[in-house]
C-alpha atoms as a PDB file:
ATOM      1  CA  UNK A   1      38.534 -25.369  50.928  1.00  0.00           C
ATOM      2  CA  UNK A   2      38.074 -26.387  47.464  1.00  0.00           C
ATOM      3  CA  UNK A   3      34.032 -27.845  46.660  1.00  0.00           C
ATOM      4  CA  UNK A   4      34.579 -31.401  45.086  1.00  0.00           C
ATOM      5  CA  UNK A   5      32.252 -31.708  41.772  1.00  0.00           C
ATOM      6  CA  UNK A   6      30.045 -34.569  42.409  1.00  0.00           C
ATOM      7  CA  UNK A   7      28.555 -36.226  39.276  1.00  0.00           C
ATOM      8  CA  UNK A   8      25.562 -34.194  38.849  1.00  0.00           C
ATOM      9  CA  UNK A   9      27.150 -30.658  39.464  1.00  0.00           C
ATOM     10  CA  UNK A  10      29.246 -32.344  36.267  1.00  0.00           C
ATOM     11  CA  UNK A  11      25.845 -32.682  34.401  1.00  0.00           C
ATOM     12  CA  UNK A  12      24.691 -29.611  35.243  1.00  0.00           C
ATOM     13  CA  UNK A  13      27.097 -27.572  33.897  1.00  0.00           C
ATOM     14  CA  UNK A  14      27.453 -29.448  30.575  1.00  0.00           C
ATOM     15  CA  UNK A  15      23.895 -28.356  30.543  1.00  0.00           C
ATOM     16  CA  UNK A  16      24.318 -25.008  31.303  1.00  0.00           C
ATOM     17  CA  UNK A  17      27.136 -24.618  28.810  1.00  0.00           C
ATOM     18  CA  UNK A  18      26.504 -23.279  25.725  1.00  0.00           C
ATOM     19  CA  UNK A  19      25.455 -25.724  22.806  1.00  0.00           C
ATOM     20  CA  UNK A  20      28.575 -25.563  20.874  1.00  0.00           C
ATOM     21  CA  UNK A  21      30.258 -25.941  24.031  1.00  0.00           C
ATOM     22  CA  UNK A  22      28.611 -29.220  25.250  1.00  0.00           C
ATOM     23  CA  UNK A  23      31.562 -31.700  24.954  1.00  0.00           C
ATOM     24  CA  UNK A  24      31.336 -33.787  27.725  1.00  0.00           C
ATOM     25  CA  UNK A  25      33.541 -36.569  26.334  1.00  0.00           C
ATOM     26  CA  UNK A  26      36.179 -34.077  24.972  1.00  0.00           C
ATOM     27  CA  UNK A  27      38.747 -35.921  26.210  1.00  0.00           C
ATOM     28  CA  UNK A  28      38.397 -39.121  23.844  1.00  0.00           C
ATOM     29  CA  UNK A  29      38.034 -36.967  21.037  1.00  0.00           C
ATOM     30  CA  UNK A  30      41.049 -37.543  18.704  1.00  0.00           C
ATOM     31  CA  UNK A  31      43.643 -35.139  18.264  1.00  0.00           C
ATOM     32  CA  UNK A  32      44.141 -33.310  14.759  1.00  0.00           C
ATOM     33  CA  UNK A  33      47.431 -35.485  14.821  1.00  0.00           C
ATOM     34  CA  UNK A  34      45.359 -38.490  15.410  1.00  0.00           C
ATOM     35  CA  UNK A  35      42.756 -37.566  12.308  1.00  0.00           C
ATOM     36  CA  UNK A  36      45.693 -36.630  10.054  1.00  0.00           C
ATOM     37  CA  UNK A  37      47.358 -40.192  10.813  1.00  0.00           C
ATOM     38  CA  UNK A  38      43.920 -41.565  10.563  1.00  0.00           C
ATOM     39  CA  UNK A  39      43.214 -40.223   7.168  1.00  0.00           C
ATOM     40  CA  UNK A  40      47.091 -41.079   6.083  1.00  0.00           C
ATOM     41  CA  UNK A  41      46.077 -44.906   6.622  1.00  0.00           C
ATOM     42  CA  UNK A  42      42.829 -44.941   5.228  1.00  0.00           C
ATOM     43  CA  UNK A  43      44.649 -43.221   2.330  1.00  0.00           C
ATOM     44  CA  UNK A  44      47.197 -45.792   2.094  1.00  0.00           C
ATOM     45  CA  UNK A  45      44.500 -48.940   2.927  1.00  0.00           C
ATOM     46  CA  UNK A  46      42.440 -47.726  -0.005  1.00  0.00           C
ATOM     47  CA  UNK A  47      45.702 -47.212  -2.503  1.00  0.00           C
ATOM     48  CA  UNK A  48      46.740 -50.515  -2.229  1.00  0.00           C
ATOM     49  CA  UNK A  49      43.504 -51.772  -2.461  1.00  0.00           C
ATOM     50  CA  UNK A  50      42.479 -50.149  -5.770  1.00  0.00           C
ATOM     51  CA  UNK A  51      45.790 -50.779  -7.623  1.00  0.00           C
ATOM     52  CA  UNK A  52      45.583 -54.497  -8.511  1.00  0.00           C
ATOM     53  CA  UNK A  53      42.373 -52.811 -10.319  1.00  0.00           C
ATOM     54  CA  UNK A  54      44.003 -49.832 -11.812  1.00  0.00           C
ATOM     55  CA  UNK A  55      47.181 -52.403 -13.245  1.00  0.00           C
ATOM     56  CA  UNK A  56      44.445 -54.752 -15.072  1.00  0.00           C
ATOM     57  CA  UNK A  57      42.869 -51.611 -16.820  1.00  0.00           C
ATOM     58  CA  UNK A  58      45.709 -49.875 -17.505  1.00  0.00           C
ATOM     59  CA  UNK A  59      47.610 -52.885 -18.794  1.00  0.00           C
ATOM     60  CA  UNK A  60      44.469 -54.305 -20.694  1.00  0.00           C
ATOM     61  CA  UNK A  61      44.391 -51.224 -22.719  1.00  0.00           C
ATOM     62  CA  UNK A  62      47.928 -51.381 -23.873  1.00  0.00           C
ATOM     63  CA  UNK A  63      49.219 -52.628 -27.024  1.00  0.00           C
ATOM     64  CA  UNK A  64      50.650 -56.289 -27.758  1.00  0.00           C
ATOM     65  CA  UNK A  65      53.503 -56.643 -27.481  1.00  0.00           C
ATOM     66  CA  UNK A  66      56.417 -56.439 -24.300  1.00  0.00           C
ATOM     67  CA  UNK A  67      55.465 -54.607 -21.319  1.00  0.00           C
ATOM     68  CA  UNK A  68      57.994 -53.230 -19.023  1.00  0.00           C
ATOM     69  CA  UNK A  69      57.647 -52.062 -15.443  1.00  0.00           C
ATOM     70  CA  UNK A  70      56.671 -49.364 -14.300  1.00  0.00           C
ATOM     71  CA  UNK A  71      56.654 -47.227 -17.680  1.00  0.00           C
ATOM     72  CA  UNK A  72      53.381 -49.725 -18.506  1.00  0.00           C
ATOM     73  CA  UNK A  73      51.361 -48.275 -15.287  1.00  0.00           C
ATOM     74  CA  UNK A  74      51.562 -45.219 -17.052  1.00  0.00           C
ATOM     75  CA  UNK A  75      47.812 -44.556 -18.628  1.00  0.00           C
ATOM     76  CA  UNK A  76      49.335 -44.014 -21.843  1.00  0.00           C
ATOM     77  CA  UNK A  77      49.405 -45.513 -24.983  1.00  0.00           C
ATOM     78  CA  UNK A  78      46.213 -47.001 -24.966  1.00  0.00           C
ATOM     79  CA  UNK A  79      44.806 -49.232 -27.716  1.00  0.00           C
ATOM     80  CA  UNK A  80      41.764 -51.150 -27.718  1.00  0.00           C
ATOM     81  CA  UNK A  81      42.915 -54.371 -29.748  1.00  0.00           C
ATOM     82  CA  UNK A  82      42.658 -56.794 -26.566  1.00  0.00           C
ATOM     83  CA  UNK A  83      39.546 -55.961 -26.300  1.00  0.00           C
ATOM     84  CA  UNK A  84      38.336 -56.389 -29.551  1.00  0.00           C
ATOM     85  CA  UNK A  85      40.076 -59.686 -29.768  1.00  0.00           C
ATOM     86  CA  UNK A  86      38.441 -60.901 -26.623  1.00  0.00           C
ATOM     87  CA  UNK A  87      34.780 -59.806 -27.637  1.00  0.00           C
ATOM     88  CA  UNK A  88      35.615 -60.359 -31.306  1.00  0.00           C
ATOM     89  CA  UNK A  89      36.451 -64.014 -30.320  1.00  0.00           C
ATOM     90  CA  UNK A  90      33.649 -66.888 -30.317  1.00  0.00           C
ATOM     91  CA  UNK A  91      35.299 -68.570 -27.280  1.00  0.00           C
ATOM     92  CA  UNK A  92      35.043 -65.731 -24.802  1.00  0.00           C
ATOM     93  CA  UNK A  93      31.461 -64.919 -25.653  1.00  0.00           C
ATOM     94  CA  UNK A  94      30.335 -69.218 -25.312  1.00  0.00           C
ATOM     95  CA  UNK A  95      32.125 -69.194 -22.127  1.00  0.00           C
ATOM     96  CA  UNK A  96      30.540 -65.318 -20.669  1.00  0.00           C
ATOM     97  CA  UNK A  97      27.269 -67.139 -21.708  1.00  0.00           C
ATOM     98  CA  UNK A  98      27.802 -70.630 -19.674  1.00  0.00           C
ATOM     99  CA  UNK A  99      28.721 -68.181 -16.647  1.00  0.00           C
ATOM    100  CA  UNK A 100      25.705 -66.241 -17.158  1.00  0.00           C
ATOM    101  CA  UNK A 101      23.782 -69.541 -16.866  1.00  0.00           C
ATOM    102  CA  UNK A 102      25.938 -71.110 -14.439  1.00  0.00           C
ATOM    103  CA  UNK A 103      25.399 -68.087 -12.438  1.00  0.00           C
ATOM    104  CA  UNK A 104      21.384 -67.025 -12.419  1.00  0.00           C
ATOM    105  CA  UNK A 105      20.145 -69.938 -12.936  1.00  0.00           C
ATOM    106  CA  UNK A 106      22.107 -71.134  -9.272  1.00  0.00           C
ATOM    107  CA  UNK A 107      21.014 -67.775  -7.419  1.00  0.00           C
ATOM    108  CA  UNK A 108      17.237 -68.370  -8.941  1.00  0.00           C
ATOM    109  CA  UNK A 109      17.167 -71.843  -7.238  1.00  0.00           C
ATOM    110  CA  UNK A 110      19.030 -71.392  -4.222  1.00  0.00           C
ATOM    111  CA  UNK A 111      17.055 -68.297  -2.906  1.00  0.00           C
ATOM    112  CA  UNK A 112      14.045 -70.325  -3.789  1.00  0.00           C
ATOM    113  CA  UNK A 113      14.767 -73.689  -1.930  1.00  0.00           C
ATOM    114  CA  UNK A 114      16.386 -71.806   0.831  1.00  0.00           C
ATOM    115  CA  UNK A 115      13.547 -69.655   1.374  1.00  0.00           C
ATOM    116  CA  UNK A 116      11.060 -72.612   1.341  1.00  0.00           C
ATOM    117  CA  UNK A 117      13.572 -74.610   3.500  1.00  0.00           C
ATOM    118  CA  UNK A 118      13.905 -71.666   5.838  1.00  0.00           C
ATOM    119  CA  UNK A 119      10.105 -71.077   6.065  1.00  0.00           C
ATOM    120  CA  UNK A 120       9.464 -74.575   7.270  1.00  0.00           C
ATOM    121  CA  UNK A 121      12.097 -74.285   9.853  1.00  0.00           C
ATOM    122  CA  UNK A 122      11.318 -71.497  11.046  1.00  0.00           C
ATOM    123  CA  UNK A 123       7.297 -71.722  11.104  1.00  0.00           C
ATOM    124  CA  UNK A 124       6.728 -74.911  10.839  1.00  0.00           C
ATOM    125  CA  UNK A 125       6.176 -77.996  13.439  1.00  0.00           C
ATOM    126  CA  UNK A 126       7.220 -81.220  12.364  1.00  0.00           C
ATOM    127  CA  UNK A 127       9.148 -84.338  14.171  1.00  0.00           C
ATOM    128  CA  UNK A 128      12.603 -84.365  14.036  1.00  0.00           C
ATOM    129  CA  UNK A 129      12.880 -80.449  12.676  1.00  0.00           C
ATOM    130  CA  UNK A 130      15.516 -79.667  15.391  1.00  0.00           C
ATOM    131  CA  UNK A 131      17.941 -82.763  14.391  1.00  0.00           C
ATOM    132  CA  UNK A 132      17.423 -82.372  10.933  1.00  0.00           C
ATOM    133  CA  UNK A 133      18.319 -78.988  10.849  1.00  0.00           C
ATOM    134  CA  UNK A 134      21.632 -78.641  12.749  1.00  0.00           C
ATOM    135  CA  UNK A 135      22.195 -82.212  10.788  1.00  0.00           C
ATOM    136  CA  UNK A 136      22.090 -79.837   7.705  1.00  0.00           C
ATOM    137  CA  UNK A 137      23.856 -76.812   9.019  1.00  0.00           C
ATOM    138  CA  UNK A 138      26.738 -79.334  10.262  1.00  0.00           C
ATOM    139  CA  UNK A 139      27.777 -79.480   6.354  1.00  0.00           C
ATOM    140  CA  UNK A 140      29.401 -75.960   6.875  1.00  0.00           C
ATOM    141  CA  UNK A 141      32.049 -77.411   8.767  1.00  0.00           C
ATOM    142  CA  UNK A 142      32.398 -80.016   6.324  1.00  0.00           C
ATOM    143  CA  UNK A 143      35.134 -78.596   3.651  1.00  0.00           C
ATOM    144  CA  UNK A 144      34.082 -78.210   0.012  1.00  0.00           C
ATOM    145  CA  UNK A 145      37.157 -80.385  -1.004  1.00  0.00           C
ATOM    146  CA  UNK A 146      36.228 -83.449   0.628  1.00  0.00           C
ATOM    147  CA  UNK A 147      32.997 -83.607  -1.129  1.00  0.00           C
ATOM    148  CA  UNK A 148      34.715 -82.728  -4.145  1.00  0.00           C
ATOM    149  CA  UNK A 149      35.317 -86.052  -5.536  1.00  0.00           C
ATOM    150  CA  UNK A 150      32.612 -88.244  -4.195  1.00  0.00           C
ATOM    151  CA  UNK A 151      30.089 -85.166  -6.390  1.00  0.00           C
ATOM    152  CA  UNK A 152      32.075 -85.539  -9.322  1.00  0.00           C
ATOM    153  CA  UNK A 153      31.506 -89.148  -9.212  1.00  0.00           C
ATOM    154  CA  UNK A 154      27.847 -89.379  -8.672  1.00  0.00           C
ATOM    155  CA  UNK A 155      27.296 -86.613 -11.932  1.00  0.00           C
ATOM    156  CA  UNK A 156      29.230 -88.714 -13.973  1.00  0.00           C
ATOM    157  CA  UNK A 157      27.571 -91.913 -13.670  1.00  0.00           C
ATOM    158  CA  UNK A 158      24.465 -89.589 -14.356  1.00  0.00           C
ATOM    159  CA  UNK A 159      25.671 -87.997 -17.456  1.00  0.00           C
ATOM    160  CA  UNK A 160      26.441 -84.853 -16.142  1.00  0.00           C
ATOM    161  CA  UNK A 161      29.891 -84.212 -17.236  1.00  0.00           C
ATOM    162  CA  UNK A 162      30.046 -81.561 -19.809  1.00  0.00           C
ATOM    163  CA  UNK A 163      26.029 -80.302 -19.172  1.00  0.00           C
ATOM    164  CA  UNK A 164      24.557 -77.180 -17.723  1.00  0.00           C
ATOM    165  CA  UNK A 165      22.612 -79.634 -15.013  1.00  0.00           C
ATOM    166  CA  UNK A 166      25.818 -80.991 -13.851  1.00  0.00           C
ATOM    167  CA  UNK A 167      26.861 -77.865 -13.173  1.00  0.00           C
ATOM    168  CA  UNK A 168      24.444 -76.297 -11.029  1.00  0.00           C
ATOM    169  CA  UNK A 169      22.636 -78.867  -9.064  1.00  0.00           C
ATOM    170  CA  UNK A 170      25.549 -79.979  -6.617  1.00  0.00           C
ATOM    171  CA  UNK A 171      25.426 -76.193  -5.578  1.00  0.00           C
ATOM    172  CA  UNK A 172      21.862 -76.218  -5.061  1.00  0.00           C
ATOM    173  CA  UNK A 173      21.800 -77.174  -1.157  1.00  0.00           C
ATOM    174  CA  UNK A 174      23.454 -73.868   0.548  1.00  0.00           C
ATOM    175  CA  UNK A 175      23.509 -74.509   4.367  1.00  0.00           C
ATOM    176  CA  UNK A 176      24.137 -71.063   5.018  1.00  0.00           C
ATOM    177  CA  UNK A 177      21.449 -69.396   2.854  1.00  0.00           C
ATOM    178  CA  UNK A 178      19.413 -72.291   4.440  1.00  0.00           C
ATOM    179  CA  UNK A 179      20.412 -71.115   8.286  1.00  0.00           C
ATOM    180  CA  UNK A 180      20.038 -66.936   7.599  1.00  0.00           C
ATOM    181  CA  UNK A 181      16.961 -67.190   5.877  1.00  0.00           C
ATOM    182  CA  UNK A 182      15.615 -69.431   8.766  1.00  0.00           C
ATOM    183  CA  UNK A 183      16.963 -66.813  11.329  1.00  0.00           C
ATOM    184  CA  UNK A 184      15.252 -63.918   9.709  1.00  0.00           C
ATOM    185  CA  UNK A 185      12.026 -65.497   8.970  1.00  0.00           C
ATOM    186  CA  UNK A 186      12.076 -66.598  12.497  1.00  0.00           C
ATOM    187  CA  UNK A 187      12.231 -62.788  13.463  1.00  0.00           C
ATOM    188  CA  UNK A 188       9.063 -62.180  12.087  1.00  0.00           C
ATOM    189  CA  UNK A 189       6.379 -60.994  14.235  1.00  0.00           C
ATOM    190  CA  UNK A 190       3.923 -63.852  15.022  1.00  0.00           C
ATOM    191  CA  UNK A 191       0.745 -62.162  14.834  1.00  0.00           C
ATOM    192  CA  UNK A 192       1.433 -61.944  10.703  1.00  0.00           C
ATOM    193  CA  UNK A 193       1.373 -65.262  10.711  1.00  0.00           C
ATOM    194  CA  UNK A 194      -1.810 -65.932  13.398  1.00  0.00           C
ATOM    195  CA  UNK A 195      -3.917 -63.382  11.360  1.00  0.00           C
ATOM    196  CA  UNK A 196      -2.635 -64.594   7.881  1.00  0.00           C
ATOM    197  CA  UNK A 197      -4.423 -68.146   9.199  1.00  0.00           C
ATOM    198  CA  UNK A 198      -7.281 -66.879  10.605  1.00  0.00           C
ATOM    199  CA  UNK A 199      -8.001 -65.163   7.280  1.00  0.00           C
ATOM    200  CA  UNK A 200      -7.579 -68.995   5.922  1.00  0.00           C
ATOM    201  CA  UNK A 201      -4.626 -68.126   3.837  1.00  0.00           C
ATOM    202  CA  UNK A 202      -3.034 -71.589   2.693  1.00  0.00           C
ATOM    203  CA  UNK A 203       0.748 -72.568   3.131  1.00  0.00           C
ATOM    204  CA  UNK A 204       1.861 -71.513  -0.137  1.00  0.00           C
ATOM    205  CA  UNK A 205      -0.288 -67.709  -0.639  1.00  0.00           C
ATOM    206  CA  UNK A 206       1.374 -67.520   2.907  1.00  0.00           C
ATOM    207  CA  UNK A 207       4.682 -67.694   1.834  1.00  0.00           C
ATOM    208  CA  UNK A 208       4.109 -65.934  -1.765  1.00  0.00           C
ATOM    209  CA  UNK A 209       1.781 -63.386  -0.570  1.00  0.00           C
ATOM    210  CA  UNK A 210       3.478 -62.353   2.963  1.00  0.00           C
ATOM    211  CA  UNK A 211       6.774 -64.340   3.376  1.00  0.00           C
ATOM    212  CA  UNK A 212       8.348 -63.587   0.495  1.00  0.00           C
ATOM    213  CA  UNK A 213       7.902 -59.447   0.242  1.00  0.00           C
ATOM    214  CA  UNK A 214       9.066 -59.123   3.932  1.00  0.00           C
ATOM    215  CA  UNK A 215      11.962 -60.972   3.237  1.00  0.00           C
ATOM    216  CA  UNK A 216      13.000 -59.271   0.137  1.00  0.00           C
ATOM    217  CA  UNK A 217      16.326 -57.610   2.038  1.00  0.00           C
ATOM    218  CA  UNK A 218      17.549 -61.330   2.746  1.00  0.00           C
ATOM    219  CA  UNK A 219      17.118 -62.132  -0.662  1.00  0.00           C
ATOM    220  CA  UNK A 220      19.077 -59.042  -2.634  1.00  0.00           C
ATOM    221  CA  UNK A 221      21.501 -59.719   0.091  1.00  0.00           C
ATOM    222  CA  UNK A 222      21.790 -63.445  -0.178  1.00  0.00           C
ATOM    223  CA  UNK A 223      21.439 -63.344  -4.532  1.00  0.00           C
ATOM    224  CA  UNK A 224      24.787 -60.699  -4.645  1.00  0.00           C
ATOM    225  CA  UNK A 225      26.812 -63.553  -2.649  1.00  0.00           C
ATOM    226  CA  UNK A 226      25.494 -66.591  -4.476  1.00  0.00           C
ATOM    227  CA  UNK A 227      25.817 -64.542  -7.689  1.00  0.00           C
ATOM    228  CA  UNK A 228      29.616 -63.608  -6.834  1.00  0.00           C
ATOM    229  CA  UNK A 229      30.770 -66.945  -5.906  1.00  0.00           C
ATOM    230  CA  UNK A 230      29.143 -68.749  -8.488  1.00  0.00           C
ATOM    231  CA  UNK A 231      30.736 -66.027 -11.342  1.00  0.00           C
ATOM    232  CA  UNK A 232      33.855 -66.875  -9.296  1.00  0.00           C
ATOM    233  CA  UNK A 233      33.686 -70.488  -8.909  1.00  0.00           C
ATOM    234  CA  UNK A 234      36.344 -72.329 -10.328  1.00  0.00           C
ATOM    235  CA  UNK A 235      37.162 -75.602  -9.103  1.00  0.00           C
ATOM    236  CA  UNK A 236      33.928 -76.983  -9.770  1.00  0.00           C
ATOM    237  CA  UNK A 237      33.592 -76.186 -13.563  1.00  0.00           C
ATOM    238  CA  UNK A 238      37.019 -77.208 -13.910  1.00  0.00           C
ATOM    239  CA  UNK A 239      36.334 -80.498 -13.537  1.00  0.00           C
ATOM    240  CA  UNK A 240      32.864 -80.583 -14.898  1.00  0.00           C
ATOM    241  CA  UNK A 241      33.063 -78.740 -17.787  1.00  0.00           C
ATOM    242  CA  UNK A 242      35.488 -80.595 -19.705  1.00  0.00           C
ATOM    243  CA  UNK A 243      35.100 -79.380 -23.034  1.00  0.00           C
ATOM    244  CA  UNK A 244      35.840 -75.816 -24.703  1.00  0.00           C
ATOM    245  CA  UNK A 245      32.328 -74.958 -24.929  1.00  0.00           C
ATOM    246  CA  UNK A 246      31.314 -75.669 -21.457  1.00  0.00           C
ATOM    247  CA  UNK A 247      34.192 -73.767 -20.034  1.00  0.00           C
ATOM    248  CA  UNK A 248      33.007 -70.938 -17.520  1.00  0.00           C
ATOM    249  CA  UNK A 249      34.928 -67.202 -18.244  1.00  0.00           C
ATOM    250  CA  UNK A 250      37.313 -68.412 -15.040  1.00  0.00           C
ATOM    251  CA  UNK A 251      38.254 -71.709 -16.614  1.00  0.00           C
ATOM    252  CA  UNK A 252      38.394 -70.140 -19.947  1.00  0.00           C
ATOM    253  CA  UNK A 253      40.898 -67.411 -18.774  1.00  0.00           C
ATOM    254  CA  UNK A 254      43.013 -69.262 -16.646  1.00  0.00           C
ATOM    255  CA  UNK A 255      43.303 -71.699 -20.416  1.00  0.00           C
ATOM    256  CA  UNK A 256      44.324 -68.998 -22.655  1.00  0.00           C
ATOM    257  CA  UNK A 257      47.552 -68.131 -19.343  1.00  0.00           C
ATOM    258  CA  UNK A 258      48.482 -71.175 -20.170  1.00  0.00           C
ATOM    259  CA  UNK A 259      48.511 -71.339 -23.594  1.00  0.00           C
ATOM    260  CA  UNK A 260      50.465 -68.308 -23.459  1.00  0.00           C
ATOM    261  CA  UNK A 261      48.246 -65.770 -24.742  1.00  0.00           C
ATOM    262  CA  UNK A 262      49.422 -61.977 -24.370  1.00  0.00           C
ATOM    263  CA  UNK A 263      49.388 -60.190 -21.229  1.00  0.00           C
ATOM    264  CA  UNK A 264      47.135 -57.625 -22.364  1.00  0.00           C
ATOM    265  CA  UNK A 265      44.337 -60.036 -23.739  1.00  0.00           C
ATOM    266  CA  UNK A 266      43.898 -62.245 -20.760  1.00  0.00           C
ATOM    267  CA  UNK A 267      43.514 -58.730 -18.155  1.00  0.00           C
ATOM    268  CA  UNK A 268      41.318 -57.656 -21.190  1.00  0.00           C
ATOM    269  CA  UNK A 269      39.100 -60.832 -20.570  1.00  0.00           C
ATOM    270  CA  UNK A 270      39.601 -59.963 -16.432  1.00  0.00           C
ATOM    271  CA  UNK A 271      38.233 -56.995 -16.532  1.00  0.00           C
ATOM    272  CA  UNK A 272      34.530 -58.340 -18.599  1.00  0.00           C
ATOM    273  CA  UNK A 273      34.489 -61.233 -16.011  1.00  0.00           C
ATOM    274  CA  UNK A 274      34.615 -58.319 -13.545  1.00  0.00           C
ATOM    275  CA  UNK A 275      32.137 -55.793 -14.714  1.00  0.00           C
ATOM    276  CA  UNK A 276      29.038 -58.116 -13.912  1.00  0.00           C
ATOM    277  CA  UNK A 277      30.424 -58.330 -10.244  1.00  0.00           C
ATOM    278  CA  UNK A 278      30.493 -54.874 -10.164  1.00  0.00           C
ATOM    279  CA  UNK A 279      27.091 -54.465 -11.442  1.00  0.00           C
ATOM    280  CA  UNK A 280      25.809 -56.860  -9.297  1.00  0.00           C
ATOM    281  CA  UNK A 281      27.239 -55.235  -6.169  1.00  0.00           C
ATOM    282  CA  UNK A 282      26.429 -51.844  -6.871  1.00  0.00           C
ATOM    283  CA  UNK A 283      22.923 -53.100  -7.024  1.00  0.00           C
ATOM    284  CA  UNK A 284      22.587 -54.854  -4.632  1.00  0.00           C
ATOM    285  CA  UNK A 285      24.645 -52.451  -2.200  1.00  0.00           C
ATOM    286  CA  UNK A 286      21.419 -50.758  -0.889  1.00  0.00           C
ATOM    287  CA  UNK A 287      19.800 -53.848   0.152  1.00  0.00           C
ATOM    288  CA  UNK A 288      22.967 -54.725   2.518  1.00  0.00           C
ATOM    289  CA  UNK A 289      22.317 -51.696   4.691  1.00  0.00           C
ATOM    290  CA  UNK A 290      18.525 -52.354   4.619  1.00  0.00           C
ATOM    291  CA  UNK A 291      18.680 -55.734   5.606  1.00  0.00           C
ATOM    292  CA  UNK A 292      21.029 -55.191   8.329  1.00  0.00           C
ATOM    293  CA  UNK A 293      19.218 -52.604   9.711  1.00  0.00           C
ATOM    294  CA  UNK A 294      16.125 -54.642   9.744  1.00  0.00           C
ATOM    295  CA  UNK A 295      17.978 -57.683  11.210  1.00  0.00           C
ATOM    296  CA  UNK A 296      18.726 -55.386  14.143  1.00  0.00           C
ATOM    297  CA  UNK A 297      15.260 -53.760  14.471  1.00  0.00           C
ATOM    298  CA  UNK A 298      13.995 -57.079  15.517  1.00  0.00           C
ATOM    299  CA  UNK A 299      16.749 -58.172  17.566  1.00  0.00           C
END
């Protein structure tokens, strides 16, 4: 009569197996089949990802005049006059500055009030702190469009039409860098914060001196995003910035498409509006995996 293998007799001779033969789980290992289709989609995922890329470069670098398909996703000829005419040209460099501003200056101020905002939710006691913080992180579900309008309104009466102010301080009150930076302060361990008071550390050396270095992750992490979709941002300085010289590199772009400039100029101008994202990404890439890891160390 055949012996039936119980559990641990399985165990056991797993463990008595040599080491490259310890395999357990062998079973929902893939196949070479299934790694070869694997890698085929991967292949495929990352080719038509990367080509809207490769077609700006390739076509930003050829000369003016017609382009015909396919022969112009060929990497050759290339010339550089698009993008001398788009760096040579007073326009493009006004609006690459207004982004520039439009941009830091927005990340600056959001990661500061959000970290102060998120700090006092997450630390402090105070009546009504419960109510008036969902109350705030309710205006995610409220769409950006139906704010639109009533914003516009209220920086016009002020004078903000056509001004860097006017720009960046209806973007100022994130909700969501509001509610992560309250989650991960919140994960802090408490006894930072007991001894920080019994060494009679005030409110603010407690958030300069201890807050703000252990929350440095949050911050890379949160700056890339509020730096991307500000350098992205459209809408918004579309109807603000009225005039040529407050036009952002987005507005400014999508003007010269419709005034019907060549092909190759305006992906000339797409590709500078896109080598600050990439900067900004591949710097701030590091501090993704570090604050997620963190965020999980403390649960």
């Amino acid at each position: 009569m055949t012996a039936l293998s119980t559990p641990a007799a399985l165990d056991a001779d797993v463990a008595s197996a040599p080491p490259g033969e310890r395999r357990p789980y062998k079973a929902l290992e893939p196949t070479r089949g299934g790694k070869a289709a694997r890698a085929v989609l991967l292949f495929l995922a990352a080719v038509v990802t990367l080509f809207p890329f490769y077609a700006m470069v390739v076509l930003s670098l050829k000369p003016t005049g017609a382009i015909v398909m396919p022969e112009a996703l060929l990497p050759w000829p290339i010339s550089g006059e698009a993008y001398e005419h788009v760096l040579g040209a007073e326009s493009v460099l006004r609006w690459t500055l207004n982004t520039a501003v439009y941009s830091i200056v927005s990340v600056v101020a959001v990661l500061f009030l959000a970290s102060l905002a998120g700090y006092a939710f997450a630390r402090k006691r105070f009546p009504g702190k419960e109510v008036m913080f969902w109350s705030f992180i309710a205006m995610i579900m409220v769409p950006y469009h139906v704010t639109l309008v009533p914003s516009f309104i209220v920086i016009s009466e002020a004078g903000g039409v056509n001004t860097y102010w006017g720009l960046i301080l209806p973007t100022l009150a994130n909700a969501q860098a509001v509610f992560l930076m309250r989650q991960f302060i919140k994960s802090l361990p408490d006894e930072l914060f007991e001894a920080a008071m019994l060494d009679g550390c005030s409110e603010w050396r407690m958030y300069v001196s201890m807050v703000l270095p252990l929350i440095k992750p949050i911050l890379a992490t949160l700056g890339v995003f509020v730096f991307l979709w500000h350098w992205n941002d459209f809408l918004w300085p579309l109807i603000v910035g009225q005039s040529s010289d407050m036009r952002t590199l987005t507005t400014g772009l999508a003007s010269l498409n419709a005034e019907n400039a060549p092909l190759n100029v305006v992906l000339a101008g797409s590709v500078v509006a896109f080598v600050p994202i990439f900067m900004a990404y591949l710097v701030g890439q590091r501090y993704f995996t570090e604050g997620v890891t963190m965020t999980g160390v403390k649960g």
